[in-house]
PDB file of N, CA and C in Angstrom:
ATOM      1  N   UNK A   1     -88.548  52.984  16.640  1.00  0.00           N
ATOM      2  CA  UNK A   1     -87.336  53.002  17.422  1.00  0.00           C
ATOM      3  C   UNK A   1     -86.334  53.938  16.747  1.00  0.00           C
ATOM      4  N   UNK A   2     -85.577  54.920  17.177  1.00  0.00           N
ATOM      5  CA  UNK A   2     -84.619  55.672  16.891  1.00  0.00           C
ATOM      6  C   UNK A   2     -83.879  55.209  17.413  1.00  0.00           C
ATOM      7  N   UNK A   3     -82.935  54.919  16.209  1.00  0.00           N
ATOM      8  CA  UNK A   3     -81.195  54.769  15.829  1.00  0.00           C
ATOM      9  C   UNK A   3     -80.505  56.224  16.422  1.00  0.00           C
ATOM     10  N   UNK A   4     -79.508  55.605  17.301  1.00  0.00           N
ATOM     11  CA  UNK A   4     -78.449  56.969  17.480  1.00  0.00           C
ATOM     12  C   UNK A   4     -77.058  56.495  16.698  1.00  0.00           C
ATOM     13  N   UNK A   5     -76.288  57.672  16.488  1.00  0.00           N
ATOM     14  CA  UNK A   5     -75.130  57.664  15.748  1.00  0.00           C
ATOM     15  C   UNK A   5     -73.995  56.294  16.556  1.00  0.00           C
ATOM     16  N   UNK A   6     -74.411  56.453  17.673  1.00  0.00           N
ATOM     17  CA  UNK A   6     -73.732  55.433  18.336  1.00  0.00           C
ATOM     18  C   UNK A   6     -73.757  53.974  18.300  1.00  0.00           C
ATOM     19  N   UNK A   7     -75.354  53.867  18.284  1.00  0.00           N
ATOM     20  CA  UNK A   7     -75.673  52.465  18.127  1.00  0.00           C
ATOM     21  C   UNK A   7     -75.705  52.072  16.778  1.00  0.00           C
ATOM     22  N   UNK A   8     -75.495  53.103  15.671  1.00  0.00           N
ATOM     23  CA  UNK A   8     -75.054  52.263  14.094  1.00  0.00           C
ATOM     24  C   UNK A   8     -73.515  52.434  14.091  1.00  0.00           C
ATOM     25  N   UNK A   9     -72.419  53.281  14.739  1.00  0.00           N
ATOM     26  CA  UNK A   9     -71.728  52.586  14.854  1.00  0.00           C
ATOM     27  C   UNK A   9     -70.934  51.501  15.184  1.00  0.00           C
ATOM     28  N   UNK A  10     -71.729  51.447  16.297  1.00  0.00           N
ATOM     29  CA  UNK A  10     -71.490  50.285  16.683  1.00  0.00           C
ATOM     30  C   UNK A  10     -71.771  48.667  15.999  1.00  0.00           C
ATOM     31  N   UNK A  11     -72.406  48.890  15.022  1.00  0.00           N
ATOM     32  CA  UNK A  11     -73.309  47.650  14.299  1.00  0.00           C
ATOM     33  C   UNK A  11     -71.991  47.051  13.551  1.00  0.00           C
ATOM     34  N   UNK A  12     -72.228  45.370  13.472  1.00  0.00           N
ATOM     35  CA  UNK A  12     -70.783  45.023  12.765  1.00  0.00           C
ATOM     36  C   UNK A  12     -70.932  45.573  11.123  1.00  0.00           C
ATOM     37  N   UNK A  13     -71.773  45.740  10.611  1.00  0.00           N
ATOM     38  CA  UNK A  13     -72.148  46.297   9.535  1.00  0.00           C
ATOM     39  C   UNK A  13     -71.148  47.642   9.353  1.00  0.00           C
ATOM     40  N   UNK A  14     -71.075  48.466  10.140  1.00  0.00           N
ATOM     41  CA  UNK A  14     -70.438  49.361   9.818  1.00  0.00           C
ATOM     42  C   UNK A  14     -69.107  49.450   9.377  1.00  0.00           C
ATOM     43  N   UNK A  15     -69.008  48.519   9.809  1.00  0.00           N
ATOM     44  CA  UNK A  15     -67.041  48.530   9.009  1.00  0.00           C
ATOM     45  C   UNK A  15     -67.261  48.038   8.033  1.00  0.00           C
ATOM     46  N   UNK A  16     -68.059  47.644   7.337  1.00  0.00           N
ATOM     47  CA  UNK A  16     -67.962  46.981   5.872  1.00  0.00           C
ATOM     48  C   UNK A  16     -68.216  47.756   4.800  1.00  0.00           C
ATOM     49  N   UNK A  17     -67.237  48.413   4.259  1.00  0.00           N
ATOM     50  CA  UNK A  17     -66.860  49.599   3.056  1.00  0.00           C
ATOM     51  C   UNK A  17     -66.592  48.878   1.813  1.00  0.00           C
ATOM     52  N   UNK A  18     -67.592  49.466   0.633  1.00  0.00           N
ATOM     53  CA  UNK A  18     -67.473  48.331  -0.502  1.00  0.00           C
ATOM     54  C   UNK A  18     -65.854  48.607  -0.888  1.00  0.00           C
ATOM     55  N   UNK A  19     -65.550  47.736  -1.117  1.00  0.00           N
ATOM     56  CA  UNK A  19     -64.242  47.128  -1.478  1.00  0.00           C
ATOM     57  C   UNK A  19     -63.457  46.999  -0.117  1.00  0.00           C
ATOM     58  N   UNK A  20     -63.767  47.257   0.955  1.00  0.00           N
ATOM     59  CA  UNK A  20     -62.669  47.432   1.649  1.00  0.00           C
ATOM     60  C   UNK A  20     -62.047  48.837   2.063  1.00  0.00           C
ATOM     61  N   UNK A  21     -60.641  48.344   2.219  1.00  0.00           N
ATOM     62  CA  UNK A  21     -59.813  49.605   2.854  1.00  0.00           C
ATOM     63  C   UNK A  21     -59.191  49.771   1.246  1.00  0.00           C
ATOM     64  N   UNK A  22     -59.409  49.195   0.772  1.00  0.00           N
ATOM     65  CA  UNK A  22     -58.523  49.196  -1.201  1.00  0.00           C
ATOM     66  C   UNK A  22     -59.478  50.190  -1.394  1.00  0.00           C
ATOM     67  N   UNK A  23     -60.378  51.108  -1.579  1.00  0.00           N
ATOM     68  CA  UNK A  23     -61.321  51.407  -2.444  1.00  0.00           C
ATOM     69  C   UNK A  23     -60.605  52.974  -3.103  1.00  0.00           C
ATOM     70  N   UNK A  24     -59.606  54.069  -2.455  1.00  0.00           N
ATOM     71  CA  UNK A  24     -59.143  53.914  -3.126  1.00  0.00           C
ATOM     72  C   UNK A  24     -57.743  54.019  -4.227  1.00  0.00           C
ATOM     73  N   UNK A  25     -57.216  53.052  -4.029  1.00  0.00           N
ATOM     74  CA  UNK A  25     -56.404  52.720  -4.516  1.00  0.00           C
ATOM     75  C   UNK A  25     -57.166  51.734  -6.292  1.00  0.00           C
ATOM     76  N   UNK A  26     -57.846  50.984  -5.810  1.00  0.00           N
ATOM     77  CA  UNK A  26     -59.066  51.016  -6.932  1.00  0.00           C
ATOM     78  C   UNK A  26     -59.843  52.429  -7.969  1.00  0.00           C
ATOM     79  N   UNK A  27     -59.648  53.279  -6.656  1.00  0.00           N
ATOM     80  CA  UNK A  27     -60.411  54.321  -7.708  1.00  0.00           C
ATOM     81  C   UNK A  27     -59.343  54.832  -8.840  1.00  0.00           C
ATOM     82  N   UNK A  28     -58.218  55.598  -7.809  1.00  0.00           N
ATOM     83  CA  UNK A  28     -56.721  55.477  -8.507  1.00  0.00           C
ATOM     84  C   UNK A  28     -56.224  55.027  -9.628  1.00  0.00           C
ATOM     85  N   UNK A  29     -56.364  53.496  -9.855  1.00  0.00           N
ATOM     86  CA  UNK A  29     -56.037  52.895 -10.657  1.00  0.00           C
ATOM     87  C   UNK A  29     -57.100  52.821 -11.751  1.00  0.00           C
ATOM     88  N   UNK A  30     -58.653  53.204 -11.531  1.00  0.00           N
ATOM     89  CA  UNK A  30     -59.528  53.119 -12.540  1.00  0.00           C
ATOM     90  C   UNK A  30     -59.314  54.707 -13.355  1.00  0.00           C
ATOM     91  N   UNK A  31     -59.349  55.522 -12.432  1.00  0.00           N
ATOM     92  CA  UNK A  31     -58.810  56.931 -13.518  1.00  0.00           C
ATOM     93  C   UNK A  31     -57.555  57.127 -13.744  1.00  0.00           C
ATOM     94  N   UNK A  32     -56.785  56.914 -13.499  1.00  0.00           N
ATOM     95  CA  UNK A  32     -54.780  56.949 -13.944  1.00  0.00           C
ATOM     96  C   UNK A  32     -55.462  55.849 -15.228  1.00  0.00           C
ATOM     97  N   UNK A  33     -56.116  54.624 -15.317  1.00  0.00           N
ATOM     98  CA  UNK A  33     -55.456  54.101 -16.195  1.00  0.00           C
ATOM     99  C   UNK A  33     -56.277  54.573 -17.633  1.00  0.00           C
ATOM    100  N   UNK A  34     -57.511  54.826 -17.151  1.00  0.00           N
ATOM    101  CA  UNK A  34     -58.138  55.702 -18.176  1.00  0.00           C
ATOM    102  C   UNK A  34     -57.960  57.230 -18.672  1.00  0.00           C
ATOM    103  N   UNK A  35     -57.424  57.692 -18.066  1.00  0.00           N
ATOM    104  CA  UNK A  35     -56.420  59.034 -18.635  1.00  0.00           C
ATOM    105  C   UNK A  35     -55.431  58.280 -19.553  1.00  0.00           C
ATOM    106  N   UNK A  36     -54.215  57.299 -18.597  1.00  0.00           N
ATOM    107  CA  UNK A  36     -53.800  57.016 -19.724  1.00  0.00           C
ATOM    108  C   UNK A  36     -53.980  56.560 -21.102  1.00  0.00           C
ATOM    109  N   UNK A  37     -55.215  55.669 -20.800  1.00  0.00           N
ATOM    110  CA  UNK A  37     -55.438  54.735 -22.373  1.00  0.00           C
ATOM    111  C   UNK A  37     -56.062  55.882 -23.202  1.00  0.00           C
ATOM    112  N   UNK A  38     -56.726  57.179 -22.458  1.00  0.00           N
ATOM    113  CA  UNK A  38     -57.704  57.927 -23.937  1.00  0.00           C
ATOM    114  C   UNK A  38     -56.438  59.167 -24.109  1.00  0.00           C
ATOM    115  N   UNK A  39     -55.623  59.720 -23.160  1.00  0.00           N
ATOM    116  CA  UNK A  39     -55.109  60.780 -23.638  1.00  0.00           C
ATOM    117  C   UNK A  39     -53.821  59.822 -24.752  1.00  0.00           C
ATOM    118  N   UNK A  40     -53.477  58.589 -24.950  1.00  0.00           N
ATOM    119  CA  UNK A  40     -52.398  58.153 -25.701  1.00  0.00           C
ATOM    120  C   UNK A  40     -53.486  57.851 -26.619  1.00  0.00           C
ATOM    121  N   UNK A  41     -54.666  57.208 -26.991  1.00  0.00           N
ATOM    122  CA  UNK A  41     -55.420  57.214 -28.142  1.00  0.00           C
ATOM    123  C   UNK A  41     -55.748  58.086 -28.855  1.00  0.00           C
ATOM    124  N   UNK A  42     -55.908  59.506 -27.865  1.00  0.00           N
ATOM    125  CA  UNK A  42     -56.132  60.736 -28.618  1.00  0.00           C
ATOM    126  C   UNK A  42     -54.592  61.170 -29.668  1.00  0.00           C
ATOM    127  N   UNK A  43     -53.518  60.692 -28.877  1.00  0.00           N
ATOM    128  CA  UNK A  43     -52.838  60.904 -29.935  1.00  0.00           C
ATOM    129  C   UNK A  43     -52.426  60.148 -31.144  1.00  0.00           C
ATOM    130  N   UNK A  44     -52.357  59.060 -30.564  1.00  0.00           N
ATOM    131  CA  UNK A  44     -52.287  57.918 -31.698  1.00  0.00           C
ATOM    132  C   UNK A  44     -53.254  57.719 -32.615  1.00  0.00           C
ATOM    133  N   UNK A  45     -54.419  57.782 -32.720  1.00  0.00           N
ATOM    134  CA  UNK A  45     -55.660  57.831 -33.002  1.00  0.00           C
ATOM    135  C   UNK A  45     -56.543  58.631 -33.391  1.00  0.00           C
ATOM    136  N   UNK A  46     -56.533  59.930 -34.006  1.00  0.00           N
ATOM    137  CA  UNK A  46     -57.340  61.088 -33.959  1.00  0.00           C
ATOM    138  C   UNK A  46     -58.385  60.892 -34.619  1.00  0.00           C
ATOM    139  N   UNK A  47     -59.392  61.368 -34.426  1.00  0.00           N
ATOM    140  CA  UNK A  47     -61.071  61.373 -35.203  1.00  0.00           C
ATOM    141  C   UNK A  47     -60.449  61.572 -36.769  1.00  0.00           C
ATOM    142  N   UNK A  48     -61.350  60.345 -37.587  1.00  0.00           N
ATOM    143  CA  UNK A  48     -61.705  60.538 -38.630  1.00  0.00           C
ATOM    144  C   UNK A  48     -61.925  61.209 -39.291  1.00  0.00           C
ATOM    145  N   UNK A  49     -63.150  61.851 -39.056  1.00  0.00           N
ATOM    146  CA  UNK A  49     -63.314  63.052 -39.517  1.00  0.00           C
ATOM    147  C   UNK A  49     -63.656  64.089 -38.256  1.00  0.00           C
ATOM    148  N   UNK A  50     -63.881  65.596 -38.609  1.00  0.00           N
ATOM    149  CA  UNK A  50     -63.760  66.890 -37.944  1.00  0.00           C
ATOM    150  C   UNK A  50     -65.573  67.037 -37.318  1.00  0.00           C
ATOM    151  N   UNK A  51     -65.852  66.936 -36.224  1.00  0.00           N
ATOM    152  CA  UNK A  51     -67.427  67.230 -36.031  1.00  0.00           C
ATOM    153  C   UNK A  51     -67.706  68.523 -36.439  1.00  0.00           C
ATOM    154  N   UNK A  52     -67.167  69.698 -35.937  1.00  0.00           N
ATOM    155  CA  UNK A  52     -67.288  71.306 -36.455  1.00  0.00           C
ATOM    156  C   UNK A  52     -66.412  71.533 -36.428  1.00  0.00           C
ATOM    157  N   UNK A  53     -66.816  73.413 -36.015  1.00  0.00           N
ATOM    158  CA  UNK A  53     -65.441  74.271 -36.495  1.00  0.00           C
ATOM    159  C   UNK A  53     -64.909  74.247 -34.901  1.00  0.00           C
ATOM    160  N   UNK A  54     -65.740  73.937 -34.038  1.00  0.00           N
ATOM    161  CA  UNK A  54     -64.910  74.023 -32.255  1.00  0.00           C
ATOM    162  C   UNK A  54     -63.959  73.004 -31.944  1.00  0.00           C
ATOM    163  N   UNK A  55     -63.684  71.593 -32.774  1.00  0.00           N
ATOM    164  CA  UNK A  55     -63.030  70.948 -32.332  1.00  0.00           C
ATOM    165  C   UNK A  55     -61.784  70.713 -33.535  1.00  0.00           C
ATOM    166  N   UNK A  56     -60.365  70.490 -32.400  1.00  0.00           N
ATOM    167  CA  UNK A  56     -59.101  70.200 -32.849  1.00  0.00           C
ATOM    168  C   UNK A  56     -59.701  69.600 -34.016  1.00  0.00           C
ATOM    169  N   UNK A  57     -58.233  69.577 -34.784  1.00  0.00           N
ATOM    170  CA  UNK A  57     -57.959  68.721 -35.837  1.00  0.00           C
ATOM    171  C   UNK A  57     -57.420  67.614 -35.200  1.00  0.00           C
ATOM    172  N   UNK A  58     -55.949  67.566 -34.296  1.00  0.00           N
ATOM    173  CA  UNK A  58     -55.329  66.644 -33.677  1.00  0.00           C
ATOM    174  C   UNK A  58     -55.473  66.948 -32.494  1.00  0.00           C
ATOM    175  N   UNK A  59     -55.341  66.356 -31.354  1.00  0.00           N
ATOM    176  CA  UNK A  59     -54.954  66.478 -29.589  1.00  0.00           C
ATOM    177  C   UNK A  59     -53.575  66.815 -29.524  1.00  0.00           C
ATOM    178  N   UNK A  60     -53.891  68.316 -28.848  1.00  0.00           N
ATOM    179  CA  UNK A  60     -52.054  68.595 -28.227  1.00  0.00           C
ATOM    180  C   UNK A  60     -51.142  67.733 -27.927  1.00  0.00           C
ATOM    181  N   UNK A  61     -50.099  67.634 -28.995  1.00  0.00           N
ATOM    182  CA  UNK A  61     -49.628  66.124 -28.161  1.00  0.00           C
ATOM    183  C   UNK A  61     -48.759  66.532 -27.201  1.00  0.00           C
ATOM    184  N   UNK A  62     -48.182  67.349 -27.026  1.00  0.00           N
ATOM    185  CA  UNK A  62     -47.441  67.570 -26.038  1.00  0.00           C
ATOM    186  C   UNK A  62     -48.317  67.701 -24.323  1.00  0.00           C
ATOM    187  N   UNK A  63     -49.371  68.442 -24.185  1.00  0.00           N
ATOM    188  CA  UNK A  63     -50.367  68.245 -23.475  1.00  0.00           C
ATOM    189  C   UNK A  63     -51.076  66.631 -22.910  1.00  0.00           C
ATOM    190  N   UNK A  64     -51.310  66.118 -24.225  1.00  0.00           N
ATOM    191  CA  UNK A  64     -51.799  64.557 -24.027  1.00  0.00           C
ATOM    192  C   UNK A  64     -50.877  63.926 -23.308  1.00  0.00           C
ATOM    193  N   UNK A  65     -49.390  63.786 -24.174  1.00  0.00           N
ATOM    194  CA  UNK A  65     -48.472  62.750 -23.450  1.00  0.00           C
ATOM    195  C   UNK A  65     -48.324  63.352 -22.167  1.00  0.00           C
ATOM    196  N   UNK A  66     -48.604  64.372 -21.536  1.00  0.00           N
ATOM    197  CA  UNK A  66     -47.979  64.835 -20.318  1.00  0.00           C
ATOM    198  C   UNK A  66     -49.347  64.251 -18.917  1.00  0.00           C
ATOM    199  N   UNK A  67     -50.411  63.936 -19.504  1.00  0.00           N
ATOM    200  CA  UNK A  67     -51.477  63.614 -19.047  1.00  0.00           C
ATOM    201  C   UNK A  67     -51.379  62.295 -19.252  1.00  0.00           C
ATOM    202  N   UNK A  68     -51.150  61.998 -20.046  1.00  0.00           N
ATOM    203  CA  UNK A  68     -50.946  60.252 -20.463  1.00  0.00           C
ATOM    204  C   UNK A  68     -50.077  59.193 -19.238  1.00  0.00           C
ATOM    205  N   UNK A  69     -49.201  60.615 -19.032  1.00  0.00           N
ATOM    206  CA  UNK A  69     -47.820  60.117 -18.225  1.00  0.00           C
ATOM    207  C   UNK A  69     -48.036  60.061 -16.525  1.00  0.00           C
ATOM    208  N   UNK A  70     -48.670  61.306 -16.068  1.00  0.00           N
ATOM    209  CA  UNK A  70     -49.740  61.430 -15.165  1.00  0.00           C
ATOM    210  C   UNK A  70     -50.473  60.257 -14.551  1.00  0.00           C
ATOM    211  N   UNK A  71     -51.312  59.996 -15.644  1.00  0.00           N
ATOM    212  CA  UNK A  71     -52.694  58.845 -15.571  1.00  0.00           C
ATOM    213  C   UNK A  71     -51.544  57.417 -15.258  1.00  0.00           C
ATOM    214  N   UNK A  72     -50.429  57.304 -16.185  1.00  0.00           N
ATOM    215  CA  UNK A  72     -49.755  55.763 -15.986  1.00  0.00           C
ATOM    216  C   UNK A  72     -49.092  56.153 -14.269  1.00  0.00           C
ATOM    217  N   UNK A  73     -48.487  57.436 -13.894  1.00  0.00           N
ATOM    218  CA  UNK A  73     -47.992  57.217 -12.846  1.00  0.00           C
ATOM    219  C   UNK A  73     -49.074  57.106 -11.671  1.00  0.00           C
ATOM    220  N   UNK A  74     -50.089  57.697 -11.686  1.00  0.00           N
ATOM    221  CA  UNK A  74     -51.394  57.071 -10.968  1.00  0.00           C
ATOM    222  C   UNK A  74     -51.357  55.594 -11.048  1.00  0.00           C
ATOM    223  N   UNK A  75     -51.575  55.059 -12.129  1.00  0.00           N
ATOM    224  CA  UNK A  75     -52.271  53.532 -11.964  1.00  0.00           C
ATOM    225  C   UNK A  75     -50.731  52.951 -11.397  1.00  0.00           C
ATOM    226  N   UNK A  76     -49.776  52.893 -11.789  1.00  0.00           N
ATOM    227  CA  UNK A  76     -48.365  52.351 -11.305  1.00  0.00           C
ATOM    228  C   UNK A  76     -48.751  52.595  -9.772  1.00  0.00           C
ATOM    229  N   UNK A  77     -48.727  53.606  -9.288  1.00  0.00           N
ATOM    230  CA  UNK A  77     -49.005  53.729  -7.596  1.00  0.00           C
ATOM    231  C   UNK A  77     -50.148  52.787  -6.990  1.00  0.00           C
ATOM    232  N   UNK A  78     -50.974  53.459  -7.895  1.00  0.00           N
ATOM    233  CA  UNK A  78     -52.083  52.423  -7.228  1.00  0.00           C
ATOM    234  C   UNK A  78     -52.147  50.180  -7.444  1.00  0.00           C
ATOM    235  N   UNK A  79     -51.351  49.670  -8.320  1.00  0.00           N
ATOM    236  CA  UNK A  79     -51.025  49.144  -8.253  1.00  0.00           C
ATOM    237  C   UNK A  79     -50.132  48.472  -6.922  1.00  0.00           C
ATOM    238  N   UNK A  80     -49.008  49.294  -7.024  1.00  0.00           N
ATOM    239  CA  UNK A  80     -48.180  49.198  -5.870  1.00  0.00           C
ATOM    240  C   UNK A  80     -49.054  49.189  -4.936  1.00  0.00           C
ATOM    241  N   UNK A  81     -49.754  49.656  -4.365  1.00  0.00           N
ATOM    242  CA  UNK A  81     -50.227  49.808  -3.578  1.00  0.00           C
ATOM    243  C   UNK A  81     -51.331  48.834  -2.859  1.00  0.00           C
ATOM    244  N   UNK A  82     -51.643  48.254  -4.091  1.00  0.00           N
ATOM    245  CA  UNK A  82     -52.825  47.242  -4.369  1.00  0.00           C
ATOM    246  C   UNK A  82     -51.774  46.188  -3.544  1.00  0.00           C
ATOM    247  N   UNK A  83     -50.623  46.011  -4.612  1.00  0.00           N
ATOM    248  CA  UNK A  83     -49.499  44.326  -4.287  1.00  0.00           C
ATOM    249  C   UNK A  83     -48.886  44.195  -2.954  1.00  0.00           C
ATOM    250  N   UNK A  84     -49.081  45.591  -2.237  1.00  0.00           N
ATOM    251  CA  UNK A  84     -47.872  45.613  -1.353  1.00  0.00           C
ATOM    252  C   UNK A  84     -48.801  45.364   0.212  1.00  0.00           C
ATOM    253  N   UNK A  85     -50.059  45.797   0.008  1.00  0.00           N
ATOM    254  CA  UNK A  85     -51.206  45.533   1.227  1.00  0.00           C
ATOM    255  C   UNK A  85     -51.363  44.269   1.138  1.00  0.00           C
TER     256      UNK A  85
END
């Protein structure tokens, strides 16, 4: 039997999108908040020691915090966004 585009839309199945209509505002909030937590670890935190000669000593901090700040105003939105639906 061939399925037409019509008759799987039509299926109640089809409206069911994992997470929902949140998905994303979820995604949002999973990369804003992980920008934020590694670009503020990169600064707070720098490697131990040096792997070679290609990588920093420290993370730009001026660069990081500006990405850091980025990533929190992502997850803040997506939050909102989460509380307010």
């Amino acid at each position: 039997m061939r399925r037409t585009w019509a008759r799987i839309a039509a299926s109640p199945y089809a409206l069911h999108v994992f997470l929902g209509d949140d998905l994303l505002p979820f995604l949002v909030l999973a990369f804003g908040g992980a920008l934020f937590v590694g670009n503020l670890l990169a600064v707070v935190r720098p490697p131990q020691r040096q792997l070679d000669d290609t990588h920093l000593e420290r993370a730009p901090v001026a660069r990081s915090l500006m990405f850091a700040l980025v990533g929190l105003l992502a997850a803040v939105w997506a939050v909102a966004s989460l509380v307010s639906g």
